[in-house]
C-alpha atoms as a PDB file:
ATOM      1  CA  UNK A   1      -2.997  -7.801   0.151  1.00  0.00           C
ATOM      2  CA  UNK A   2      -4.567  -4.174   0.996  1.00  0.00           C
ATOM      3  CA  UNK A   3      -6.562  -5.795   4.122  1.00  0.00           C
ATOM      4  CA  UNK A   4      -3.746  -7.875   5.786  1.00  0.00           C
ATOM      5  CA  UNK A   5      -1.949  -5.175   7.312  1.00  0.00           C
ATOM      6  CA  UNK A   6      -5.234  -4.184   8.647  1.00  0.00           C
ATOM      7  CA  UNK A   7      -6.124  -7.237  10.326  1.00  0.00           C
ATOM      8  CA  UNK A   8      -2.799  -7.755  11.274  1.00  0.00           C
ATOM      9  CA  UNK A   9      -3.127  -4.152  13.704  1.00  0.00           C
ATOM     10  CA  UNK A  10      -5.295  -4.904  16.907  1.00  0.00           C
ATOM     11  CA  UNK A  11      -6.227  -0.894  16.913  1.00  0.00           C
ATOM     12  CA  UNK A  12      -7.436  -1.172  13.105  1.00  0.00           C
ATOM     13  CA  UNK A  13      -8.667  -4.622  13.076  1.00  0.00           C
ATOM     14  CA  UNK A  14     -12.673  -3.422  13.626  1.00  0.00           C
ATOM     15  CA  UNK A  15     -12.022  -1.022  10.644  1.00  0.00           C
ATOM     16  CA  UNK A  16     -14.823  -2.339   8.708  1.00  0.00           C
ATOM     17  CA  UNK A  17     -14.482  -3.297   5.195  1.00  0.00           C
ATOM     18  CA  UNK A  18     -16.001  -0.097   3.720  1.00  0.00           C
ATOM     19  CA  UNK A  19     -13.357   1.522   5.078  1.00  0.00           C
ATOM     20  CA  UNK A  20     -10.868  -0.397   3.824  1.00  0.00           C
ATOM     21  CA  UNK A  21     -12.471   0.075   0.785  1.00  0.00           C
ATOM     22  CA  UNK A  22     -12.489   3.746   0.997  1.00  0.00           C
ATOM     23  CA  UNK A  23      -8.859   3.999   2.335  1.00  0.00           C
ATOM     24  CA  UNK A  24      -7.768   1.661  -0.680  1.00  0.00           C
ATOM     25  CA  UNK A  25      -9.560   4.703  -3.060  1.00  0.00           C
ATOM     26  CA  UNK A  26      -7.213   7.185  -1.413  1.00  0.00           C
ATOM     27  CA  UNK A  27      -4.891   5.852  -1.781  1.00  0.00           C
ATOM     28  CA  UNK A  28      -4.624   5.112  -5.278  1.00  0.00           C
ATOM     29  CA  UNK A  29      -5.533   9.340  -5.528  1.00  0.00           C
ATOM     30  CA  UNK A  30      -2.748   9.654  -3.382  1.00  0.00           C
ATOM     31  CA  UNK A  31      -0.623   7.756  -5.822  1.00  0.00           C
ATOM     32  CA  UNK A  32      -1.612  10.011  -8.331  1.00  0.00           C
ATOM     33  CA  UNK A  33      -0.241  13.261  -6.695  1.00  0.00           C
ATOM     34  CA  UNK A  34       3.446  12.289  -6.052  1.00  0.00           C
ATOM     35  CA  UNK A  35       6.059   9.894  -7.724  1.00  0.00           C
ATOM     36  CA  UNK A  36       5.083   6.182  -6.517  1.00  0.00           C
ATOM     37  CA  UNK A  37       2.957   7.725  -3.800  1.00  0.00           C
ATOM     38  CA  UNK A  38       5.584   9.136  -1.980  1.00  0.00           C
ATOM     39  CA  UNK A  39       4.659  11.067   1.400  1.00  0.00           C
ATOM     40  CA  UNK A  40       0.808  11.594   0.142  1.00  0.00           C
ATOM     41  CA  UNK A  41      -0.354   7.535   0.038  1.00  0.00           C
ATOM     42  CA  UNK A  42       0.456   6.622   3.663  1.00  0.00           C
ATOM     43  CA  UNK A  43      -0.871  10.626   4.602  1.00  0.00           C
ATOM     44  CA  UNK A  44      -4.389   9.940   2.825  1.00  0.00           C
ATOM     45  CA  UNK A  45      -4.629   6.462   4.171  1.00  0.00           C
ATOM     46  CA  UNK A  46      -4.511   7.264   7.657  1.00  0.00           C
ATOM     47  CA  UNK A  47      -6.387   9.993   7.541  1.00  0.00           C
ATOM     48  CA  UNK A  48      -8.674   7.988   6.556  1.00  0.00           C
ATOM     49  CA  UNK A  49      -8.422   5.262   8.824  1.00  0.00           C
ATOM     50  CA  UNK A  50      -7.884   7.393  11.969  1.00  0.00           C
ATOM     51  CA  UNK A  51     -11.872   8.487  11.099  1.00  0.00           C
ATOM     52  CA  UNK A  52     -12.620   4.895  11.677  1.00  0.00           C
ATOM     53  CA  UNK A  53     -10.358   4.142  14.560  1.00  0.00           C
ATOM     54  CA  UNK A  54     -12.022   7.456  16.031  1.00  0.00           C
ATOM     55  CA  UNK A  55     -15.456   6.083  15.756  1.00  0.00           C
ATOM     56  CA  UNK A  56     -14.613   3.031  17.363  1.00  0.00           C
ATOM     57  CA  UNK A  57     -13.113   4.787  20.586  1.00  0.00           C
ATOM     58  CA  UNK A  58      -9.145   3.908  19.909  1.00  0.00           C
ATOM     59  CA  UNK A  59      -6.355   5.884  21.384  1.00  0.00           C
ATOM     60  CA  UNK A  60      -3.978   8.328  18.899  1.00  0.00           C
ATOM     61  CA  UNK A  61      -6.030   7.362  15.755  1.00  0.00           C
ATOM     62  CA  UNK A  62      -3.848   9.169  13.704  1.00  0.00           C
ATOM     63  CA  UNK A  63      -0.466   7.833  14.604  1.00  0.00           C
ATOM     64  CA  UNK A  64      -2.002   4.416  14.141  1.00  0.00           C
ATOM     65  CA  UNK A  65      -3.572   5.311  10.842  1.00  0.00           C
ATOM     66  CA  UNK A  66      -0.329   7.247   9.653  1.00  0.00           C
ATOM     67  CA  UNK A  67       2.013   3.880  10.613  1.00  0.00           C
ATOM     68  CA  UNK A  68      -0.889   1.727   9.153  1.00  0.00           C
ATOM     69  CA  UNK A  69      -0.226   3.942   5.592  1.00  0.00           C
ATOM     70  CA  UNK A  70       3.309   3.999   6.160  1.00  0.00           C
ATOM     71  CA  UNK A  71       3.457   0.290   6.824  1.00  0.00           C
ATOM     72  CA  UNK A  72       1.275  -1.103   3.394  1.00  0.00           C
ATOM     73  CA  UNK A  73       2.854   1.753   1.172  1.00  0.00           C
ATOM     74  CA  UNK A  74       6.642   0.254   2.631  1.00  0.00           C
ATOM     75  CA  UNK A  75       6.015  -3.256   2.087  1.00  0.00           C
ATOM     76  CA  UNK A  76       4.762  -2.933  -1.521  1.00  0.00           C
ATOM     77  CA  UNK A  77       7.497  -0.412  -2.477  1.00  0.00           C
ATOM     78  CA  UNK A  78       9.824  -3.420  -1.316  1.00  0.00           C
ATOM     79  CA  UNK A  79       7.787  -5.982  -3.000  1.00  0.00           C
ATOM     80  CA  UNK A  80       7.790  -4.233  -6.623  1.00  0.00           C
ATOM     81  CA  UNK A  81      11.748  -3.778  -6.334  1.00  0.00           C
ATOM     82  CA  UNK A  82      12.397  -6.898  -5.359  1.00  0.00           C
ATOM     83  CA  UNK A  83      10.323  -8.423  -7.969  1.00  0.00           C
ATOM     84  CA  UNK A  84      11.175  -5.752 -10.495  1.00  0.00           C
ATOM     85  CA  UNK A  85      15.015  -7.051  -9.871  1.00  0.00           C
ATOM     86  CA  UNK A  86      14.064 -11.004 -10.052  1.00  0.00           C
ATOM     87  CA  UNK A  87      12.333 -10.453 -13.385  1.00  0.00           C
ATOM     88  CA  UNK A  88      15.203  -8.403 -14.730  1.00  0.00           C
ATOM     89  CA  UNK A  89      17.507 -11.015 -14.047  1.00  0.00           C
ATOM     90  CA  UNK A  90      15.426 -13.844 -15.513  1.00  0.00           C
ATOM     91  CA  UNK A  91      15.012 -12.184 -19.097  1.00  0.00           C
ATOM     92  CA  UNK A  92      16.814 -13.652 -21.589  1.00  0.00           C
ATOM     93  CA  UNK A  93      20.319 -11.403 -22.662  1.00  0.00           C
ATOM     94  CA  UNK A  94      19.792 -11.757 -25.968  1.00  0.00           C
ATOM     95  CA  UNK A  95      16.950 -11.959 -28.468  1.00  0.00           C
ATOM     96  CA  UNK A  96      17.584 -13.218 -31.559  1.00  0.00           C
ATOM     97  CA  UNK A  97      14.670 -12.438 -34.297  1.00  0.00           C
ATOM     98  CA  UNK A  98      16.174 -14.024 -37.368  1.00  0.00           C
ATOM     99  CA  UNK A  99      14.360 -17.248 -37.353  1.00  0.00           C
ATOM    100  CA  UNK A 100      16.708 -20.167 -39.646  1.00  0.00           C
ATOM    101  CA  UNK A 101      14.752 -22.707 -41.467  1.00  0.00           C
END
């Protein structure tokens, strides 16, 4: 789920794995310094990818590699909500422990 938004980019789809690798490792430190990875995952991600999209000769690496963080930390903020609401509705209202033989 990390590499889709990746290959779905044209200016970050020669990042090479390793790099996605990498950027996937700052991220999670990113996550680490702020509430849910606010404002530090997408920062540390395309900072790291804009050192990749550099080496490969693309224009305004770092705008690219700042939407590109911006983009995968977005969709799964939206994706644990949304999910986090769908389970909450499907749990059961009550539990009842006494079992009656």
């Amino acid at each position: 789920m990390f590499a889709l938004p990746f290959w779905a980019i044209d200016a970050t789809a020669q990042v090479p794995i390793s790099g996605m690798f990498l950027a996937f490792i700052f991220g999670a430190v990113g996550i680490s310094f702020t509430n849910g990875g606010m404002g530090a995952y997408p920062l540390l991600i395309g900072i790291t990818t804009a050192y990749y999209i550099n080496a490969a000769g693309g224009p305004d690496a770092l705008a690219v590699g700042n939407a590109l963080g911006m983009v995968i930390w977005a969709t799964q903020t939206i994706f644990l909500i949304l999910l986090g609401l769908i389970s909450l509705v499907l749990m059961p209202r009550k539990y009842n422990t006494d079992e009656k033989s």
